[in-house]
Protein backbone atom coordinates (compact mmCIF):
# COMPACT_ATOMS: atom_id res chain seq x y z
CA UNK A 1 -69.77 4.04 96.04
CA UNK A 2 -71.52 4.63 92.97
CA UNK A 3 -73.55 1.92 92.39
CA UNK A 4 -74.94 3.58 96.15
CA UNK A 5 -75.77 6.64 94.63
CA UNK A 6 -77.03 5.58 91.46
CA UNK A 7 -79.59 3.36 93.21
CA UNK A 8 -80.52 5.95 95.42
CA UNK A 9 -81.27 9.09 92.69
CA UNK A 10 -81.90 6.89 89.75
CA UNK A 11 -82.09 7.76 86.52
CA UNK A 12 -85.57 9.94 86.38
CA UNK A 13 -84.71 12.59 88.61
CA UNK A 14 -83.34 15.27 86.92
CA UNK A 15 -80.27 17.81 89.00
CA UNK A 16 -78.83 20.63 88.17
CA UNK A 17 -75.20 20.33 87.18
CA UNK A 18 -73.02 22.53 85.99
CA UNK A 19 -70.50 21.58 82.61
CA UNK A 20 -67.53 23.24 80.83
CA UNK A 21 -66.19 22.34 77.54
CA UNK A 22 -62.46 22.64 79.17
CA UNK A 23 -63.15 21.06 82.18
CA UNK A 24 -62.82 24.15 84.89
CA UNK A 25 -65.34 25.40 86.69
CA UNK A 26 -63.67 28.34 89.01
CA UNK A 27 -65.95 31.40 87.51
CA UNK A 28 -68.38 33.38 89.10
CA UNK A 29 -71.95 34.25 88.09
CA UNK A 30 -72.52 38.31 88.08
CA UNK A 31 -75.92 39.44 89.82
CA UNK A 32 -77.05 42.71 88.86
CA UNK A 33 -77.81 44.82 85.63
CA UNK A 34 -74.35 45.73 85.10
CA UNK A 35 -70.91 44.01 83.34
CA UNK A 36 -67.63 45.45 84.36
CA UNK A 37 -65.21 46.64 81.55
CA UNK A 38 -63.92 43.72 79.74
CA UNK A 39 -65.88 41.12 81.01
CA UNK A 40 -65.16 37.71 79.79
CA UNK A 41 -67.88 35.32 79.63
CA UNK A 42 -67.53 32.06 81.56
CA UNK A 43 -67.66 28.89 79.24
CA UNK A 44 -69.83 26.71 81.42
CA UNK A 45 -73.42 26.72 81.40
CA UNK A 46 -75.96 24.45 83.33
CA UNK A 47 -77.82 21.95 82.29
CA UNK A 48 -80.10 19.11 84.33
CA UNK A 49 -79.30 15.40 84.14
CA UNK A 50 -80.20 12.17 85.71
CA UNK A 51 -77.69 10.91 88.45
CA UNK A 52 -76.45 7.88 85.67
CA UNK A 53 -76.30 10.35 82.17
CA UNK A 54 -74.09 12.83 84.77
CA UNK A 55 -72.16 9.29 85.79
CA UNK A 56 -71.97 8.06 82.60
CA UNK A 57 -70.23 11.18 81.32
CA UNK A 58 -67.93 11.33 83.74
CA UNK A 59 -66.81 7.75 83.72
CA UNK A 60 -66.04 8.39 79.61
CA UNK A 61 -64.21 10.95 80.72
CA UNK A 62 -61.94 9.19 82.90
CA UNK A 63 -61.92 6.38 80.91
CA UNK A 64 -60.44 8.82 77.92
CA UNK A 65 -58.32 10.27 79.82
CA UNK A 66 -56.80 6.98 81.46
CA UNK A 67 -57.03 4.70 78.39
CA UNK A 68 -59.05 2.07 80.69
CA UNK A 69 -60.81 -0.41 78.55
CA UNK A 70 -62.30 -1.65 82.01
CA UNK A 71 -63.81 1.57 82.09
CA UNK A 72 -64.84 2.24 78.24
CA UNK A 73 -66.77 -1.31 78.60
CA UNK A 74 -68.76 -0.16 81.78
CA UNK A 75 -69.55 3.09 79.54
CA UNK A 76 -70.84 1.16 76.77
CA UNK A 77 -72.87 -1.21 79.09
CA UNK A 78 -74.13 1.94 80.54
CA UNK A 79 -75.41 3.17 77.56
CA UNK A 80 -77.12 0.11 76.44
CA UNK A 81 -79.06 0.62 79.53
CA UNK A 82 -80.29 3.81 79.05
């Protein structure tokens, strides 16, 4: 439930969370000095959020990709919140 989980981290705490402009996330981080031959660089990056911004993004998300104006209006409250 997420109204669980949002009461339970909050909105102060920040985690570290991973984002990708094209939504996919199955690269792999290199360790070491070295890049092999026509190495492509992943186009995530990390960033830290509270529990809400991270739900808040991915409930626009949805809602954009669903056309839910249930959903855009719980966005928008969410917002006004924050």
């Amino acid at each position: 439930n997420t109204e669980y989980l949002h009461n339970a981290l909050g909105d102060e705490t920040l985690f570290r969370t991973e984002r990708s402009p094209i939504n996919e996330f199955m690269w792999y981080r290199l360790r070491g000095k070295g890049m092999p031959r026509g190495y492509i660089k992943p186009p995530n990056d990390e960033i830290n959020m509270s529990y809400g911004e991270w739900l808040e993004r991915a409930l626009a998300k949805d809602a954009m990709a669903l056309q839910d104006e249930d959903l855009f209006a719980k966005v928008s409250a969410m917002k006004k919140r924050r």
